[in-house]
Protein backbone atom coordinates (compact mmCIF):
# COMPACT_ATOMS: atom_id res chain seq x y z
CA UNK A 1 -149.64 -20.55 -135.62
CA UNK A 2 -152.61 -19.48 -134.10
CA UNK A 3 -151.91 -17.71 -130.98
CA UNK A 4 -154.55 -16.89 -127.88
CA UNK A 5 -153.72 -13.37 -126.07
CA UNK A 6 -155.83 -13.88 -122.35
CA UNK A 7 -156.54 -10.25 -121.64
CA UNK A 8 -159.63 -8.44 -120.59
CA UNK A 9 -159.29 -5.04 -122.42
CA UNK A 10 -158.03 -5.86 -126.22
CA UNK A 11 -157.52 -1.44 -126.51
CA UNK A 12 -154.56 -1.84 -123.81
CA UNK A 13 -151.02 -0.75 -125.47
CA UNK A 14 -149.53 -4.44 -124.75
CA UNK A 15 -152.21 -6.26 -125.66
CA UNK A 16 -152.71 -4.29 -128.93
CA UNK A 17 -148.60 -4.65 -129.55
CA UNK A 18 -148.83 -8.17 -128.95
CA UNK A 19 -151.36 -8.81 -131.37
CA UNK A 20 -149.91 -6.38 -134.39
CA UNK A 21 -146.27 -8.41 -133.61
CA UNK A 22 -147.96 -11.60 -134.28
CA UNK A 23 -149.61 -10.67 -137.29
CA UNK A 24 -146.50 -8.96 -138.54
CA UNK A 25 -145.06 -12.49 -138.70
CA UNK A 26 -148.21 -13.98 -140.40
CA UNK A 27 -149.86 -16.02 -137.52
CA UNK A 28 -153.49 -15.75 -136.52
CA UNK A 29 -153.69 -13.62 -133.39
CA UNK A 30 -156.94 -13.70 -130.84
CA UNK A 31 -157.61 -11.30 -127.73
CA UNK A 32 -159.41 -13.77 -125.41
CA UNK A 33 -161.17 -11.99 -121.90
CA UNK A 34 -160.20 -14.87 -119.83
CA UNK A 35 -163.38 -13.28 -117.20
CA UNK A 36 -165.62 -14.73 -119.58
CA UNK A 37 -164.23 -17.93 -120.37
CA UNK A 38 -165.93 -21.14 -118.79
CA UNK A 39 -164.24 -24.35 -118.83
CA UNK A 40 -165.42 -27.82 -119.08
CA UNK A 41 -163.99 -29.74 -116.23
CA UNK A 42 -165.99 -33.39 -115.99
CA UNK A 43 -165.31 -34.76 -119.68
CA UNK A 44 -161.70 -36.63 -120.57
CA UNK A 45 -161.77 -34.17 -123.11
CA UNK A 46 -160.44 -30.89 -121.35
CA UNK A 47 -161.99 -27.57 -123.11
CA UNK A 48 -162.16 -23.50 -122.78
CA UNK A 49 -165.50 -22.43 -124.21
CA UNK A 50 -165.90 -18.72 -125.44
CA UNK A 51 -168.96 -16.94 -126.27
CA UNK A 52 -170.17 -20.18 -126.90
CA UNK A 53 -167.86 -21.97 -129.18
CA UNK A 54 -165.14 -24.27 -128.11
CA UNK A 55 -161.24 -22.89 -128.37
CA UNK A 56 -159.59 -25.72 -130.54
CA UNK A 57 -156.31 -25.92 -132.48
CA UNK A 58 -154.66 -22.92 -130.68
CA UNK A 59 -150.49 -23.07 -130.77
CA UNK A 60 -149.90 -20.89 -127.44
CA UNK A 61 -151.48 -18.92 -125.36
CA UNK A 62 -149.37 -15.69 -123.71
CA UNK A 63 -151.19 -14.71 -120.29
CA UNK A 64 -151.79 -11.22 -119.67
CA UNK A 65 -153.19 -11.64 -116.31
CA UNK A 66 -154.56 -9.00 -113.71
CA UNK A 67 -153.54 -9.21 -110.00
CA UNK A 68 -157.49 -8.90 -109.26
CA UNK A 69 -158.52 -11.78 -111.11
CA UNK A 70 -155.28 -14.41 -111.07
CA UNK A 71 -157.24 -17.33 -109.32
CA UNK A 72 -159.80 -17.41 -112.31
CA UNK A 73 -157.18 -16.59 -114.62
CA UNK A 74 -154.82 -19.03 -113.98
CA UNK A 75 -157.63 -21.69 -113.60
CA UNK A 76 -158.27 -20.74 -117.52
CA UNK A 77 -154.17 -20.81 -118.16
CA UNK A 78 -154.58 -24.58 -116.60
CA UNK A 79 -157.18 -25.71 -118.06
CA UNK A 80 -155.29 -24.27 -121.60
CA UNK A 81 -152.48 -26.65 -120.37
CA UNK A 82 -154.83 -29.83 -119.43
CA UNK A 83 -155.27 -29.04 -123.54
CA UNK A 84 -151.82 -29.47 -124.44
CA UNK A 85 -151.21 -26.06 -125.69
CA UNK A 86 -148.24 -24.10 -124.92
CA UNK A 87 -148.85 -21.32 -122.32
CA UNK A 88 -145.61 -18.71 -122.54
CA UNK A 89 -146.00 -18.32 -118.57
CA UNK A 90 -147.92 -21.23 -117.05
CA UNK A 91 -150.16 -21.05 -114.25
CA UNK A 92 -148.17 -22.54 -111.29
CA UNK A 93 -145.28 -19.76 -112.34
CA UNK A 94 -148.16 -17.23 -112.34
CA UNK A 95 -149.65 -17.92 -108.99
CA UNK A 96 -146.06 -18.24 -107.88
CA UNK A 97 -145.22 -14.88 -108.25
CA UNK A 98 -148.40 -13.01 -107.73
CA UNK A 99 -147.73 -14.17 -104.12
CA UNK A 100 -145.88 -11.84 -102.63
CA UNK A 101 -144.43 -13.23 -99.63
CA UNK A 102 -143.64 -16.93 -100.98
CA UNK A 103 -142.27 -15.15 -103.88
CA UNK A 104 -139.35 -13.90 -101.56
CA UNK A 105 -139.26 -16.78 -99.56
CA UNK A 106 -137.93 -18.45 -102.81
CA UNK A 107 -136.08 -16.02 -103.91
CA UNK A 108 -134.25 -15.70 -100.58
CA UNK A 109 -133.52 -19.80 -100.66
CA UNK A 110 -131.85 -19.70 -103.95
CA UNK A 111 -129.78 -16.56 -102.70
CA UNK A 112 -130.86 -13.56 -104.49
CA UNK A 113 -129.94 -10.59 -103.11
CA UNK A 114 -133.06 -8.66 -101.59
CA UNK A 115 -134.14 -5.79 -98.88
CA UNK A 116 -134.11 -7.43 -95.60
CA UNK A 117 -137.77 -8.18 -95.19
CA UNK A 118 -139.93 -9.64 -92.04
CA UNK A 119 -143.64 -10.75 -91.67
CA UNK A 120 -145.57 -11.87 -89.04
CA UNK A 121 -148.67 -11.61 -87.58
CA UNK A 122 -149.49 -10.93 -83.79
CA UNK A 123 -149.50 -7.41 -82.56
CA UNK A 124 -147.83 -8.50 -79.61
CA UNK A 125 -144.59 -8.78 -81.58
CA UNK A 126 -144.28 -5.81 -83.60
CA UNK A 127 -141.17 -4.54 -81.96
CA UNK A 128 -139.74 -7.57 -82.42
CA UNK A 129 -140.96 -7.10 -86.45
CA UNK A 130 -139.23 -4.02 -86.29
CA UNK A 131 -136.08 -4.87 -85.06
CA UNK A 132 -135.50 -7.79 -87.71
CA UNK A 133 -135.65 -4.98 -90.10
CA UNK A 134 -133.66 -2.14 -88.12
CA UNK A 135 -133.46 1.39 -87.71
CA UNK A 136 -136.29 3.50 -89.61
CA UNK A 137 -136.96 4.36 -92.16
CA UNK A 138 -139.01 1.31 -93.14
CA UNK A 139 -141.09 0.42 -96.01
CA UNK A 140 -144.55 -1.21 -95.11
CA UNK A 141 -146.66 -3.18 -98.27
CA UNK A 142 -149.39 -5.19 -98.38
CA UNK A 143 -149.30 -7.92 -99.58
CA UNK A 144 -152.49 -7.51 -102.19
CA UNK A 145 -150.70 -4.22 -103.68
CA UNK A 146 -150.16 -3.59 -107.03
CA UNK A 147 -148.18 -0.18 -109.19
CA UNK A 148 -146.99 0.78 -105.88
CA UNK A 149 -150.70 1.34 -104.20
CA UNK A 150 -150.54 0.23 -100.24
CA UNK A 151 -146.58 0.86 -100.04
CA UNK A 152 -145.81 3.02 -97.24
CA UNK A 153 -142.65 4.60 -96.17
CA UNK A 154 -142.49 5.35 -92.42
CA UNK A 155 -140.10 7.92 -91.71
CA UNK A 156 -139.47 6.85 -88.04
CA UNK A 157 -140.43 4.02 -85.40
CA UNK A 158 -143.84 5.62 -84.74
CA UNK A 159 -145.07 6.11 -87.76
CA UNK A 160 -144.24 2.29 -88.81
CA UNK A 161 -146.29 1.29 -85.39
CA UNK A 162 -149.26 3.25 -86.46
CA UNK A 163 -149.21 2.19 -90.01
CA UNK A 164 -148.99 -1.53 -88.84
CA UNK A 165 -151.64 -1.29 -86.01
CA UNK A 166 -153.86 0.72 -89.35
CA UNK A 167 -153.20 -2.46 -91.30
CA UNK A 168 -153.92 -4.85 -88.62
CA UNK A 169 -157.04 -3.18 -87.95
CA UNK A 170 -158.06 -4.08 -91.51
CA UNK A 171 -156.98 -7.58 -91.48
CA UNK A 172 -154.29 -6.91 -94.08
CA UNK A 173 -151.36 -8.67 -94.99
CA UNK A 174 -147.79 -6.88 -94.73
CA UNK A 175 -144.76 -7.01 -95.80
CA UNK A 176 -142.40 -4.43 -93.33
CA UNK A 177 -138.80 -4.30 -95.71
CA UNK A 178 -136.03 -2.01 -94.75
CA UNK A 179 -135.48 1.44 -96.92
CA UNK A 180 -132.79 1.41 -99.64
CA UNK A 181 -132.31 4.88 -99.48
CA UNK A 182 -129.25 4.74 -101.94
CA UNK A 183 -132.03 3.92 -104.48
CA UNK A 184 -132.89 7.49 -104.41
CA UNK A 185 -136.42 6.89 -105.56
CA UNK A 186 -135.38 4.94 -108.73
CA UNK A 187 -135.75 1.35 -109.49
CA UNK A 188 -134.88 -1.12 -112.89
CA UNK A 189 -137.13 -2.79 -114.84
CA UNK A 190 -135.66 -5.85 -116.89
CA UNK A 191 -137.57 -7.31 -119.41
CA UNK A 192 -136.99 -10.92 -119.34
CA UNK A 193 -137.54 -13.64 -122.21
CA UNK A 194 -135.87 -17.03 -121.67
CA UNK A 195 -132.81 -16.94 -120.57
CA UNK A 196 -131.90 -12.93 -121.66
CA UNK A 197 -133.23 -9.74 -120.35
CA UNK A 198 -133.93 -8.25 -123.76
CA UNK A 199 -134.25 -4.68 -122.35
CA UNK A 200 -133.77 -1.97 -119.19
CA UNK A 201 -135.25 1.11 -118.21
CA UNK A 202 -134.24 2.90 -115.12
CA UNK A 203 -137.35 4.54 -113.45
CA UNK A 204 -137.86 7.86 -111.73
CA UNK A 205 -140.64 8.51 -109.26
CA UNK A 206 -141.48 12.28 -108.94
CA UNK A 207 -140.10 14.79 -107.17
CA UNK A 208 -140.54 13.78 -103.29
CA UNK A 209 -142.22 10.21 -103.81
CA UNK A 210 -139.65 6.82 -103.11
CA UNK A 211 -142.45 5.01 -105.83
CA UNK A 212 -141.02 4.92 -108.91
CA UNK A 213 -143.71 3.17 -110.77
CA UNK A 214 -144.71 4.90 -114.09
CA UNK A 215 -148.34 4.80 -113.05
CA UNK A 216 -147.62 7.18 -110.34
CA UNK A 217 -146.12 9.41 -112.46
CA UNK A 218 -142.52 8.01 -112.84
CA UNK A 219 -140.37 8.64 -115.93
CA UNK A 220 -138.21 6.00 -117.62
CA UNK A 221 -135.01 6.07 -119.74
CA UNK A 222 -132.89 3.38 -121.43
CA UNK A 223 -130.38 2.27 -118.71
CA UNK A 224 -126.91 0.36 -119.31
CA UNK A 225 -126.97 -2.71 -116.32
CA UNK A 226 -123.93 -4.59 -114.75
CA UNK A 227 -123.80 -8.26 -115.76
CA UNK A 228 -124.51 -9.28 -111.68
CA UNK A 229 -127.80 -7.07 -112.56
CA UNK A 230 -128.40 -9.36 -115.39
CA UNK A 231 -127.56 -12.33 -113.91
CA UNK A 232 -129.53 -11.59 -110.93
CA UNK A 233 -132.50 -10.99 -113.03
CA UNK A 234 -132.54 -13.80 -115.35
CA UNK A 235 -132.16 -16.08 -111.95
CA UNK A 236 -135.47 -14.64 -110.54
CA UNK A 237 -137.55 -15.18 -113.64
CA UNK A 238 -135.93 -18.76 -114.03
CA UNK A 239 -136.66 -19.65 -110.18
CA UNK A 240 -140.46 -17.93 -110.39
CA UNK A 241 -140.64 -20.51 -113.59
CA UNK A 242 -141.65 -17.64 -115.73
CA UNK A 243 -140.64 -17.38 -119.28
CA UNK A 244 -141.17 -13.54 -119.69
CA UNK A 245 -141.13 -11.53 -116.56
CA UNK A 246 -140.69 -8.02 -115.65
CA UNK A 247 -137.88 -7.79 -112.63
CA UNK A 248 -137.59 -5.22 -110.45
CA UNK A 249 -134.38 -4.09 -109.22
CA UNK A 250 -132.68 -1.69 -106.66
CA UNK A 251 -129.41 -0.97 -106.85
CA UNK A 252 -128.06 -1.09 -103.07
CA UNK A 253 -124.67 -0.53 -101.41
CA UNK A 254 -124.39 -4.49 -101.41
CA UNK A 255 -125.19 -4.99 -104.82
CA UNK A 256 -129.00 -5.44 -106.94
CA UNK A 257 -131.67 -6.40 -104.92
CA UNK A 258 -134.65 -7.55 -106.50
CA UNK A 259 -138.23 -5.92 -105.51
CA UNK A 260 -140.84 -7.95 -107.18
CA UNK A 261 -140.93 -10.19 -110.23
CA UNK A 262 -143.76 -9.36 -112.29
CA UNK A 263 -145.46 -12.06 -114.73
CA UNK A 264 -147.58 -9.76 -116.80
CA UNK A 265 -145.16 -6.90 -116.83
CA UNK A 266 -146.47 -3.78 -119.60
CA UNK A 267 -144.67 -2.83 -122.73
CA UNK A 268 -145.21 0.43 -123.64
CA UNK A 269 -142.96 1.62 -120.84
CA UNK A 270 -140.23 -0.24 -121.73
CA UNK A 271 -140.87 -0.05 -125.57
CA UNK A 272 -140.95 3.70 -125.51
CA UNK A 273 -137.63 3.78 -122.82
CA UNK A 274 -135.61 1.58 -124.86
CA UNK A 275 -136.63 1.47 -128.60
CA UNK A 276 -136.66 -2.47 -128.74
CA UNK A 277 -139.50 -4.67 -130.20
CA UNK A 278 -140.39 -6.29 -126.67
CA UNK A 279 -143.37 -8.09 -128.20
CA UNK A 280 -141.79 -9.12 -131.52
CA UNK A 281 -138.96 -11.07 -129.37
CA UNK A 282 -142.10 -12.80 -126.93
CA UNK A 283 -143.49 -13.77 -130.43
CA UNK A 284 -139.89 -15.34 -131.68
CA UNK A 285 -139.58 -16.85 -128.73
CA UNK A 286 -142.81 -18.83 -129.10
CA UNK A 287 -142.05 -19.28 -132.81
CA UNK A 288 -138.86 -21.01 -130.98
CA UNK A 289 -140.77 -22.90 -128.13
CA UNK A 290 -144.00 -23.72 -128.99
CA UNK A 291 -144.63 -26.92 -128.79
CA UNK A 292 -147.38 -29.78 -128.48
CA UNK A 293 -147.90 -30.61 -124.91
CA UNK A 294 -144.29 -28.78 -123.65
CA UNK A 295 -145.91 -27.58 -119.98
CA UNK A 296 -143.00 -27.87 -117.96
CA UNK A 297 -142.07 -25.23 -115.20
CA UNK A 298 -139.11 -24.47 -114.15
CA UNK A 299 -138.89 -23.16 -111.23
CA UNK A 300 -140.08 -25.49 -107.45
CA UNK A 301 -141.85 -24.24 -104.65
């Protein structure tokens, strides 16, 4: 098969393990920058042009997206699918869960367990924001966030008023969620493929920070998770519509609650954590999937 890999930086430890598990099982692997990909939109002939040539007779295309530049990457994903090729996460699923908010909002409709959560908008109703939530401390996020940059955990009332009237001043988008402090600073990651989560790490943050993503210096170790944590995060990848996703999980006094659902989640994390062959799996399960015009999504919303 000849697969597509849409990622800006070909050096980065997924994108590099994606391509040397392909080869390994003798298809023709290409790193694509998806930023420099233009798109022929008028003809009845859909196309992706690259450095001036015309992408044809590519198999599938795995996504490896960036939060900064999912609207043009997704337009290329879409454009792939106009084609009829098979894209591993497609671009409704992307956009899906890139958005924060109406990522929850489905979530919380097919019942998955998560933090209680408000949003809103007027400053005139912030205590009434709060109090949806409940007693501090709180967790404030924006909305545009990524590897746990603008998450802020307000240690009382006060501080979550000034944080909100500093966000509001800068026309941000929040999220306010309440605190698991059971979590104790740790969070899972599940690595999700189809229907299984092929792997789990439990992750750390440092000493004195309730982050516990890796790029904030974090450690991980192979973790051994409940079947409801399983279950719970094979449902969120299935109701996102993504076929590989990275789901984030705390484990709370009332069972998992799920965090975020990431569609471009990194490998060498989990790779190193757990020992498994995360990107020789994504590349059996394309063997497995691929197919001619197969662009369905899963999940609604």
């Amino acid at each position: 098969m000849k697969i597509v890999v849409l990622s800006t930086n070909p050096r980065l430890y997924s994108t590099r393990r994606l391509v040397e598990a392909g080869q390994e099982r003798g298809h023709e692997v290409e790193v694509i920058n998806h930023r420099r990909c233009y798109m022929n939109i008028a003809t009845m002939r859909p196309a992706v042009h690259y450095k001036g040539h015309s992408l044809e007779d590519v198999d599938a295309v795995i996504p490896r997206i960036g939060a900064s530049v999912t609207f043009y990457g997704t337009a290329v994903v879409r454009q792939f699918e106009m084609m009829g090729v098979y894209c591993v996460n497609e671009s409704v699923a992307i956009s899906r869960s890139r958005d924060k908010l109406r990522a929850l909002q489905l979530l919380s409709r097919k019942g998955i367990g998560m933090p209680v959560t408000a949003f809103g908008a007027s400053p005139d109703d912030t205590d009434d924001l709060l109090s949806l939530v409940g007693n501090a401390p709180v967790v404030i996020k924006l909305l545009e966030g990524t590897q746990g940059v603008g998450v802020v955990l307000a240690e009382t009332r006060q501080a979550a008023e000034s944080v909100i009237e500093a966000f509001r001043g800068l026309n941000a988008n929040f999220l306010v969620q309440e605190f698991i402090k059971e979590a104790g600073g740790s969070d899972i990651r599940c690595l999700v493929i189809g229907e299984k989560v092929v792997a789990a790490m439990k992750r750390q943050g440092k000493e004195g920070e309730f982050r516990s993503n890796l790029h904030r210096g974090g450690n991980a170790q192979l973790v051994r998770i409940t079947p409801e944590e399983r279950s719970t995060a094979v449902r969120a990848a299935r109701i996102m519509g993504l076929n590989i996703a990275g789901v984030d999980l705390l484990r709370s006094n009332h069972g998992p609650v799920v965090m975020e659902v990431n569609s471009s989640p990194g490998l060498e994390g989990i790779e190193n954590a757990t020992g498994k062959d995360v990107a020789g799996l994504l590349i059996e399960f394309i063997e497995k999937n691929a197919r001619r015009g197969r662009t369905r999504t899963r999940g609604k919303g």
